[in-house]
C-alpha atoms as a PDB file:
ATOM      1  CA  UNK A   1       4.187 -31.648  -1.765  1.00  0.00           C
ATOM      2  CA  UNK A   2       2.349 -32.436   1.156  1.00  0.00           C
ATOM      3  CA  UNK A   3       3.779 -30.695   3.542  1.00  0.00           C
ATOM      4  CA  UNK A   4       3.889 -27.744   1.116  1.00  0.00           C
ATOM      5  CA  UNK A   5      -0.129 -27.969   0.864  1.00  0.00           C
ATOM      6  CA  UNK A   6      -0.237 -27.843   4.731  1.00  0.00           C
ATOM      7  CA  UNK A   7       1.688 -24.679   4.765  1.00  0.00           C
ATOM      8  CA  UNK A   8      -0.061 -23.121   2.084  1.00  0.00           C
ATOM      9  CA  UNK A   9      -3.514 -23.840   4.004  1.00  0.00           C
ATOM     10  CA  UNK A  10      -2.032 -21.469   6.596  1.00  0.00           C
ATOM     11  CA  UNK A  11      -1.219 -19.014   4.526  1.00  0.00           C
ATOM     12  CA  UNK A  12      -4.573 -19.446   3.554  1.00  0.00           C
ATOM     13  CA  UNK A  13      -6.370 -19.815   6.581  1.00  0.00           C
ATOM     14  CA  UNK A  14      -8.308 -22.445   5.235  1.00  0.00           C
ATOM     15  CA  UNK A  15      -8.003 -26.550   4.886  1.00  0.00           C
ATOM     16  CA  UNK A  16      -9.250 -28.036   1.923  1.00  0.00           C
ATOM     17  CA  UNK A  17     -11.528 -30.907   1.747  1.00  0.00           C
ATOM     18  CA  UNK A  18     -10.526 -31.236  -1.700  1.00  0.00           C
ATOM     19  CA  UNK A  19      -7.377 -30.767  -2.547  1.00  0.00           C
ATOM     20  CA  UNK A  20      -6.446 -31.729  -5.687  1.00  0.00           C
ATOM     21  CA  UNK A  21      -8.487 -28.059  -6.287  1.00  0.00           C
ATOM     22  CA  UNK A  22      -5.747 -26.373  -4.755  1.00  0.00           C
ATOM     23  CA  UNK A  23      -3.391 -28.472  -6.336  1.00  0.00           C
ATOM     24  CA  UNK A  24      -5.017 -27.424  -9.625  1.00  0.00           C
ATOM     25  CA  UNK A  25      -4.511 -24.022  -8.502  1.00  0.00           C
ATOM     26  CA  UNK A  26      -1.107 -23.730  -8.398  1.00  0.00           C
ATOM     27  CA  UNK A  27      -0.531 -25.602 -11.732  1.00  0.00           C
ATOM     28  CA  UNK A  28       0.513 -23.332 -14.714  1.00  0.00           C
ATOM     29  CA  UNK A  29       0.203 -24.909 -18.407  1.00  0.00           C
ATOM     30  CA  UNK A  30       4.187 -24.944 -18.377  1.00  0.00           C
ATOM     31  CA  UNK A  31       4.453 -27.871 -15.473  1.00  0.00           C
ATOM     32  CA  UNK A  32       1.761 -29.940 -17.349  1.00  0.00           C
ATOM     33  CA  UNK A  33       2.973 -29.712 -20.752  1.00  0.00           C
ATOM     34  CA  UNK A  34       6.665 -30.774 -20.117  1.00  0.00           C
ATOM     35  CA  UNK A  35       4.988 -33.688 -18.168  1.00  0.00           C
ATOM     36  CA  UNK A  36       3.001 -34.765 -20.808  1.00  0.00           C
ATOM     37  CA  UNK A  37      -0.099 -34.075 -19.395  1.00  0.00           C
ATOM     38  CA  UNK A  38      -3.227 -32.107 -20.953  1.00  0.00           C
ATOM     39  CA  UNK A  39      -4.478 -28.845 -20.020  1.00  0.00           C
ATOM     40  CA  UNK A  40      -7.751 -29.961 -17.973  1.00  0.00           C
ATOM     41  CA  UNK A  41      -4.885 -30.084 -14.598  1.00  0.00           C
ATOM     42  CA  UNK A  42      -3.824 -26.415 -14.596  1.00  0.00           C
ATOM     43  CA  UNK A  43      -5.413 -23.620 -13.365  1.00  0.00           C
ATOM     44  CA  UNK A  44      -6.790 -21.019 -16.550  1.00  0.00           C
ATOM     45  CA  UNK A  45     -10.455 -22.591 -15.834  1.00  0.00           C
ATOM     46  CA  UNK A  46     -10.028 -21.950 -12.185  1.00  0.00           C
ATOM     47  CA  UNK A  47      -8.560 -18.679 -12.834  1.00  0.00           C
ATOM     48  CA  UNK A  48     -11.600 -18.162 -15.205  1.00  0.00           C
ATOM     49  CA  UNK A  49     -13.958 -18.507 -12.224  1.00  0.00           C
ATOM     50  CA  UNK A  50     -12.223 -16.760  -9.871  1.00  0.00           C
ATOM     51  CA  UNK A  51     -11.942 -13.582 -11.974  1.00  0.00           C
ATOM     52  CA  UNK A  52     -15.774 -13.616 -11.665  1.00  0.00           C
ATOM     53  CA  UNK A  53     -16.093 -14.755  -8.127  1.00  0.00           C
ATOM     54  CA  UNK A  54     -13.274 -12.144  -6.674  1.00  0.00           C
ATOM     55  CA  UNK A  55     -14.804  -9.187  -9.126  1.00  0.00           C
ATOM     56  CA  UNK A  56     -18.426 -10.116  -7.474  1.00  0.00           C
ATOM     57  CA  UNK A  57     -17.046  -9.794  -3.365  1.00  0.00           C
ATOM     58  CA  UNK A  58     -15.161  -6.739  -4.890  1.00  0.00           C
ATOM     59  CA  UNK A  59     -18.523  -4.963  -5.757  1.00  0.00           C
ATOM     60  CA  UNK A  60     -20.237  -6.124  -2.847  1.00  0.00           C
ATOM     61  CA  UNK A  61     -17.290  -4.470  -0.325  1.00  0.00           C
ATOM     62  CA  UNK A  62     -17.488  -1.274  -2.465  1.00  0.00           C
ATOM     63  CA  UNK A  63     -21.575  -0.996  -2.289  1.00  0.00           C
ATOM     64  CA  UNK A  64     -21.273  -1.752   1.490  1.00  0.00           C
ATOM     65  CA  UNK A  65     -18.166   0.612   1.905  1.00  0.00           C
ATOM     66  CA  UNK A  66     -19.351   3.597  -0.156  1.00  0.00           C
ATOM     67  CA  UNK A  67     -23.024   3.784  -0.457  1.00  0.00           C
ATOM     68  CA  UNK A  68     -22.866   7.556  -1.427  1.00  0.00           C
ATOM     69  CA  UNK A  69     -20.748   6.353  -4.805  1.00  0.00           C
ATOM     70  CA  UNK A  70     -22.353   6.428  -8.111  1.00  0.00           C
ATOM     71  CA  UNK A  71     -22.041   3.297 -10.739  1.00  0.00           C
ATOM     72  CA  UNK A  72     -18.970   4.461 -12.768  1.00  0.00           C
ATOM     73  CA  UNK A  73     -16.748   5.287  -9.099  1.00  0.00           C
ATOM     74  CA  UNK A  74     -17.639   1.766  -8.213  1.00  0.00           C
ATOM     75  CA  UNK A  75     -16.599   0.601 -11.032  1.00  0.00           C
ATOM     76  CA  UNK A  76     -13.704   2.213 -11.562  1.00  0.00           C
ATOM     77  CA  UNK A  77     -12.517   1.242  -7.919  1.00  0.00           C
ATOM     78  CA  UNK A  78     -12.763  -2.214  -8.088  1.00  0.00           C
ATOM     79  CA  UNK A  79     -11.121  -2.366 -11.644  1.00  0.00           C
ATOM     80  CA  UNK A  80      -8.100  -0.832 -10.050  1.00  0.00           C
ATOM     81  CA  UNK A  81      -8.466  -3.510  -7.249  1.00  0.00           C
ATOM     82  CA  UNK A  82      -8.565  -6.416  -9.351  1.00  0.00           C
ATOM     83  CA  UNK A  83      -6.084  -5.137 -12.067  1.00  0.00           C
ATOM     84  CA  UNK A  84      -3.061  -7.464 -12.431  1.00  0.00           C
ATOM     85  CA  UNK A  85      -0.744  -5.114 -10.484  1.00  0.00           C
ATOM     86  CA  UNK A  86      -2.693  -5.301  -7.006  1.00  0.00           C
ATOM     87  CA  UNK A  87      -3.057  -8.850  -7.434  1.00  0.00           C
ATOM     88  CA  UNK A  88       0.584  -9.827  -7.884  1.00  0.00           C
ATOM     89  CA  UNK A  89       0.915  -7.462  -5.009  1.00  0.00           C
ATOM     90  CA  UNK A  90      -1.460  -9.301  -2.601  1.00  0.00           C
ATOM     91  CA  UNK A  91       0.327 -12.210  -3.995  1.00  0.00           C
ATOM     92  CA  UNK A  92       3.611 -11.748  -2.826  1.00  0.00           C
ATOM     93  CA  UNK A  93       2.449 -10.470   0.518  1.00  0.00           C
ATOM     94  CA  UNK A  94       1.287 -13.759   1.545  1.00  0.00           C
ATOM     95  CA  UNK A  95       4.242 -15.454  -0.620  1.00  0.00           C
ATOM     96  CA  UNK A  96       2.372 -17.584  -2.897  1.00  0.00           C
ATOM     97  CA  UNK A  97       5.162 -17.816  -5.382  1.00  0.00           C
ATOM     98  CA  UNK A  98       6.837 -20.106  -3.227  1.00  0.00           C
ATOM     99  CA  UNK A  99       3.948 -23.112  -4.134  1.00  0.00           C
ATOM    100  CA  UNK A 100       4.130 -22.658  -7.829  1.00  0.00           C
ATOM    101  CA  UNK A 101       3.737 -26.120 -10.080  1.00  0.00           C
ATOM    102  CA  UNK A 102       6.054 -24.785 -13.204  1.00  0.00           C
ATOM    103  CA  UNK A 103       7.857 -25.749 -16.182  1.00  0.00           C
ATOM    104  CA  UNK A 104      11.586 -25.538 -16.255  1.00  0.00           C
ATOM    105  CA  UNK A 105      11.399 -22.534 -18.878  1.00  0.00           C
ATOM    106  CA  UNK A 106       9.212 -20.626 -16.675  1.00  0.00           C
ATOM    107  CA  UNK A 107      11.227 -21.327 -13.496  1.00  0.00           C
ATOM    108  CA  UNK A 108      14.733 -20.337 -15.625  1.00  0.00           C
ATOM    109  CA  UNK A 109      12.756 -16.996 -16.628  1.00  0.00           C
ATOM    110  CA  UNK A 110      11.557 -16.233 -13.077  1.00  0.00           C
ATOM    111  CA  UNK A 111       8.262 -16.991 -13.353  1.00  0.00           C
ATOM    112  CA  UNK A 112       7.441 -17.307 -10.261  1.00  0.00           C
ATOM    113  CA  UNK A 113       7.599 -13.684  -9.917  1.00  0.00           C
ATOM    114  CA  UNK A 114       6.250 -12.299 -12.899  1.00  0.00           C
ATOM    115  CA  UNK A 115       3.208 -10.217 -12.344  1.00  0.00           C
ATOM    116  CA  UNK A 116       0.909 -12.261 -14.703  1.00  0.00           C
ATOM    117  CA  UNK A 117       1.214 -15.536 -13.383  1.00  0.00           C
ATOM    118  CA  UNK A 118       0.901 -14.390  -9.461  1.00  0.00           C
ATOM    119  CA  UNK A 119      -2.279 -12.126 -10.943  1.00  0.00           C
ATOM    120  CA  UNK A 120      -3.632 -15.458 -12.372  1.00  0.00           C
ATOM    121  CA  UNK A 121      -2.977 -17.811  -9.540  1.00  0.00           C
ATOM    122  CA  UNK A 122      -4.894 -15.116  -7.096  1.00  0.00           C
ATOM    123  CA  UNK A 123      -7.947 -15.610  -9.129  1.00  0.00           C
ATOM    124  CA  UNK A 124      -7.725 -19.606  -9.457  1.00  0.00           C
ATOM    125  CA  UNK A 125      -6.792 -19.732  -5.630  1.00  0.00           C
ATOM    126  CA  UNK A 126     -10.187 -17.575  -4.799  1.00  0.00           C
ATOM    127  CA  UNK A 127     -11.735 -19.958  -7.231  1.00  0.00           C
ATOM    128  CA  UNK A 128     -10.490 -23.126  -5.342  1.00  0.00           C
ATOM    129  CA  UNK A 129     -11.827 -21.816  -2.092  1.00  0.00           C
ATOM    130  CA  UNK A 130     -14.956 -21.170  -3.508  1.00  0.00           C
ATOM    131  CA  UNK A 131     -15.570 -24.146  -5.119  1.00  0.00           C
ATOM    132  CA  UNK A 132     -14.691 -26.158  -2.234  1.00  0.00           C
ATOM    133  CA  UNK A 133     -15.706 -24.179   1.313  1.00  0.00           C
ATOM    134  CA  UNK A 134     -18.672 -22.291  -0.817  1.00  0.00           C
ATOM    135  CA  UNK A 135     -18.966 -18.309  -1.492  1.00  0.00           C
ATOM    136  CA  UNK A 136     -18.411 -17.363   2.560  1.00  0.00           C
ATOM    137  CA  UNK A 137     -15.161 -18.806   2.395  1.00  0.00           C
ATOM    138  CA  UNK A 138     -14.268 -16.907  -0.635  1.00  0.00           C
ATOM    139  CA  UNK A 139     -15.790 -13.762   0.395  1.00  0.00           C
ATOM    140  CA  UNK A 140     -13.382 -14.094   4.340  1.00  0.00           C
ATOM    141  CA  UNK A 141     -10.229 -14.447   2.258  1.00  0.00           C
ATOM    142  CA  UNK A 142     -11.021 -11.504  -0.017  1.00  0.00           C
ATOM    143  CA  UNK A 143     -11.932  -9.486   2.619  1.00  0.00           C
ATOM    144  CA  UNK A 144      -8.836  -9.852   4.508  1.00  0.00           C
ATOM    145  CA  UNK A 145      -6.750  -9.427   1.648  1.00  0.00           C
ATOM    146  CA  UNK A 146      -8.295  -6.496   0.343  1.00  0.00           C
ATOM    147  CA  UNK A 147      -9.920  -4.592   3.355  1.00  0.00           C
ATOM    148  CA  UNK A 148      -7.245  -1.783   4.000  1.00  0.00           C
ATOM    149  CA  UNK A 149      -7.617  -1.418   0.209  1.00  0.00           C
ATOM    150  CA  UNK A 150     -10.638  -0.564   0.211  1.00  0.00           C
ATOM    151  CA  UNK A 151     -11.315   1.601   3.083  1.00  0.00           C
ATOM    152  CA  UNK A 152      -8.192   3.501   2.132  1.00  0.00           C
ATOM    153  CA  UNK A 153      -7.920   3.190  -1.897  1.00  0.00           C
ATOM    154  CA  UNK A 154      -5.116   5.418  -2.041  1.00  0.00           C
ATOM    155  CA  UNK A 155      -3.465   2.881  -0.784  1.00  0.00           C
ATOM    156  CA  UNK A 156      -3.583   1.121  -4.353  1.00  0.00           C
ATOM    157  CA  UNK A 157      -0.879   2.926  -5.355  1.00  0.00           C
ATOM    158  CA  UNK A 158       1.781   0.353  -3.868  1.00  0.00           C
ATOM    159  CA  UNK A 159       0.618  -1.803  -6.372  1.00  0.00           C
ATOM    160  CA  UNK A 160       1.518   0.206  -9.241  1.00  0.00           C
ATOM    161  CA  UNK A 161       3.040   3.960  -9.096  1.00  0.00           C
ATOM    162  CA  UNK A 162       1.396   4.845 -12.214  1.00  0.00           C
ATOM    163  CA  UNK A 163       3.043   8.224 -12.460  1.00  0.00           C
ATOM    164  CA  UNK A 164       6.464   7.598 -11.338  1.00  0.00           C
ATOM    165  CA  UNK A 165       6.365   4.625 -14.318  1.00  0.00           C
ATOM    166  CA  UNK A 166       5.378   7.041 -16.400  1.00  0.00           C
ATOM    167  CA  UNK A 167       7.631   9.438 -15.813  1.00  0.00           C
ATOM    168  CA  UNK A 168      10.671   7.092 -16.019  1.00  0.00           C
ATOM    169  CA  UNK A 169       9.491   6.176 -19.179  1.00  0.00           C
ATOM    170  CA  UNK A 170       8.996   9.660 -20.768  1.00  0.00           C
ATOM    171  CA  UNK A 171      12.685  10.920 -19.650  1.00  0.00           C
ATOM    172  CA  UNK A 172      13.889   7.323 -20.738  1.00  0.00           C
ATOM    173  CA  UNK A 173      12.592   8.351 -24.495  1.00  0.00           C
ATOM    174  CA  UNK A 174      13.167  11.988 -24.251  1.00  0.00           C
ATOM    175  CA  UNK A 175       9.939  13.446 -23.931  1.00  0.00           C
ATOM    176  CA  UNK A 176       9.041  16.442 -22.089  1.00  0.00           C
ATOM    177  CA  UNK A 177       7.606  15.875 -18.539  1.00  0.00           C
ATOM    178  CA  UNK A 178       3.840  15.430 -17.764  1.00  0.00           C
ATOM    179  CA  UNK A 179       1.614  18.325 -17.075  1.00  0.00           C
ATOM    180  CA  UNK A 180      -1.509  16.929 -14.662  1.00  0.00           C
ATOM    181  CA  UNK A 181      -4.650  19.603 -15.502  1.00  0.00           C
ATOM    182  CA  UNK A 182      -7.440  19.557 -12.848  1.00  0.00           C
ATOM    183  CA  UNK A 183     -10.238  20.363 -15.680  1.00  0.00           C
ATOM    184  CA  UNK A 184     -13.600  19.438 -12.984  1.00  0.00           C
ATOM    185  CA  UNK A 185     -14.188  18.771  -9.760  1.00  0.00           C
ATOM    186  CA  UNK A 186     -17.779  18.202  -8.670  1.00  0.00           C
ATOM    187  CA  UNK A 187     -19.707  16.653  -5.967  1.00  0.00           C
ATOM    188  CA  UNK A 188     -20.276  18.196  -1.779  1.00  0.00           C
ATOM    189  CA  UNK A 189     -16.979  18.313   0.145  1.00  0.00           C
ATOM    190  CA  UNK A 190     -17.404  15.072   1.831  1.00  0.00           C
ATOM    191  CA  UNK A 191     -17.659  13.083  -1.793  1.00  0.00           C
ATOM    192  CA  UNK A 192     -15.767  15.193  -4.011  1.00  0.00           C
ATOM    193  CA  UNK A 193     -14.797  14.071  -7.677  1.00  0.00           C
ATOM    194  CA  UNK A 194     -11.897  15.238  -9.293  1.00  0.00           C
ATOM    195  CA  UNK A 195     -10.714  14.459 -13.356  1.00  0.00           C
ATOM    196  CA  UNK A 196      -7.483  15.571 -14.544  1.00  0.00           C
ATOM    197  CA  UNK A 197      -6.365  15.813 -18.014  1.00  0.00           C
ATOM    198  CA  UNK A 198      -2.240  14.527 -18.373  1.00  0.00           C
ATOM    199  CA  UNK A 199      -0.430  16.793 -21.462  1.00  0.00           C
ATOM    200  CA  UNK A 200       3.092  15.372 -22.506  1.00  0.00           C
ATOM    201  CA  UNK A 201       4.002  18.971 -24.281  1.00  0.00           C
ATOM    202  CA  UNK A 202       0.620  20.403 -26.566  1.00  0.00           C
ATOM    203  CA  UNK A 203      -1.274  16.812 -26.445  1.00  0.00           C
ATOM    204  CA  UNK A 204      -3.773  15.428 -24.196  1.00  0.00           C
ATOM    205  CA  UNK A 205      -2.159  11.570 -23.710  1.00  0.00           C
ATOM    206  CA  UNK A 206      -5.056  10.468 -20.689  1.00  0.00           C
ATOM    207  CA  UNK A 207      -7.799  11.860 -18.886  1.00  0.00           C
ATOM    208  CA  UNK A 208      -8.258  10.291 -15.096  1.00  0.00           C
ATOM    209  CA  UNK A 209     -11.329  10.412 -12.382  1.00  0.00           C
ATOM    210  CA  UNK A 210     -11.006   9.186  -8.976  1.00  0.00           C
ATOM    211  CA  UNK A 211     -12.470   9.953  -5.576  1.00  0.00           C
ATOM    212  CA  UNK A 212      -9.065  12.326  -4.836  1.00  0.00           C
ATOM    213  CA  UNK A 213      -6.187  13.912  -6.943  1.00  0.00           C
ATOM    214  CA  UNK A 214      -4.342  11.418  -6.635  1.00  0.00           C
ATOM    215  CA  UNK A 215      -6.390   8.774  -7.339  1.00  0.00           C
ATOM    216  CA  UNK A 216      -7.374  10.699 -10.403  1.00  0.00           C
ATOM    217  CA  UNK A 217      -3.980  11.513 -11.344  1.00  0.00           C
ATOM    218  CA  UNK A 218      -2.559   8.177 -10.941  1.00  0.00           C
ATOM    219  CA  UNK A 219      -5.426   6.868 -13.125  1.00  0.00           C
ATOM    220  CA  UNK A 220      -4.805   9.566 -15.809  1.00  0.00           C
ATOM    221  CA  UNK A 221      -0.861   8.267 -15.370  1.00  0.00           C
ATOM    222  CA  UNK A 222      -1.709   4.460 -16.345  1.00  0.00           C
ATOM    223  CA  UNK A 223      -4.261   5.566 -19.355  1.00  0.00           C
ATOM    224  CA  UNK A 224      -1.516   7.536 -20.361  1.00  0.00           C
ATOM    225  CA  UNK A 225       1.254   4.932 -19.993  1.00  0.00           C
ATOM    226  CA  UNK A 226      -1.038   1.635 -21.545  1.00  0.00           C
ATOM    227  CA  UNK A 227      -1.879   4.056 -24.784  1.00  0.00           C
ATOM    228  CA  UNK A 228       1.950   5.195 -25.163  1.00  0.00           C
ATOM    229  CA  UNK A 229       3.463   2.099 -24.779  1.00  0.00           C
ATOM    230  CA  UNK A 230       0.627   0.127 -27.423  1.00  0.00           C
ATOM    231  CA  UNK A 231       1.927   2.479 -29.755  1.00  0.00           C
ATOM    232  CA  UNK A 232       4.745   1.244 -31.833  1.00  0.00           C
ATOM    233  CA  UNK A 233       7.820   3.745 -32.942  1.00  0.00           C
ATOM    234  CA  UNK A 234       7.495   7.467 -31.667  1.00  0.00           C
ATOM    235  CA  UNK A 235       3.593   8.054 -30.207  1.00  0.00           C
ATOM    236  CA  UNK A 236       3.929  11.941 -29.834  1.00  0.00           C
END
């Protein structure tokens, strides 16, 4: 495990003073309970934290980054940036899977690359380095994860192709093809805002705003896909 730790710090950029934190980090509920342990060794406090600690740097990129944006694009930005998606996808760029503490059934289900657990380890991870090198520490490895992001956010979409998903799911349950409306677009040409309306046939399924079409289409796409698929039997 040691040497495991050491390579991880790499990864990281960072050694720990502490690290039973970054052991705790990498612990999921599975590994403890099969060893007979309690839950106060895994990492859901940690990744408690660190949702708060990572959606804190995110704001403070986006208000440095865009200070012509009002509240709600903020907002809606760094949402998208610390939805589950991106952060698996961050996640496997630096290979964190690889250092995962888990239970035999979550190994034998591939849970070391399931989007949830990656998403959750992210956040405990930022919460590890915050707790033990302090908020600059957090706020360096943020940044150099999620820079590119956000001076380019339609970059986002490699985390999650909204649109394609939800066109593979329409055709998969024979619905028509989705219609993307442009209903407004406001704001001076150098900070336009655009909000489409998405029609599967005659109904309005998701309404989307972003800084560019396709931004605003690809957030119409996963409103759209998260309200079909809660829906149980045939939606439309």
């Amino acid at each position: 495990m040691t040497t495991n730790i050491q390579q991880l710090e790499q990864l990281l950029e960072y050694t720990f003073h502490d690290r039973t934190l970054l052991v705790q980090a990498l612990t999921h509920p599975s590994y403890l309970n099969e060893a007979g342990g309690n839950n106060g060794g895994d990492y859901q406090r940690l990744e408690f934290l660190g949702d708060a600690v990572l959606g804190l740097l995110l704001a403070e990129m986006l208000y440095i980054r865009y200070p012509d944006w009002d509240e709600g694009a903020l907002s809606q930005l760094r949402s998208r940036l610390a939805g589950q998606d991106v952060l698996a996808d961050r996640a496997r760029m630096l290979g964190i899977g690889n250092y995962f503490l888990l239970g035999r059934g979550e190994e034998h289900t591939a849970g070391r690359e399931k989007d949830s657990i990656l998403a959750d380890v992210m956040e405990s991870l930022i919460a590890a380095l915050y707790q033990d090198g302090g908020l600059q520490t957090a706020r360096t490895f943020v940044v150099r994860l999620f820079e590119k992001l956000v001076g380019d956010p339609e970059m986002i979409a490699l985390g999650r192709d909204s649109k394609s998903e939800l066109q593979e799911y329409l055709s998969s349950n024979d619905y028509p093809a989705p219609e993307y409306r442009l209903m407004e677009q406001s704001g001076p040409p150098h900070d336009r805002t655009f909000v489409f309306q998405l029609l599967v046939g005659d109904k309005a399924v998701g309404f989307g705003q972003g800084k560019s079409k396709k931004i605003a289409q690809q957030a119409a796409a996963a409103k759209a896909l998260d309200k079909l698929q809660s829906v149980a039997g045939h939606p439309l």
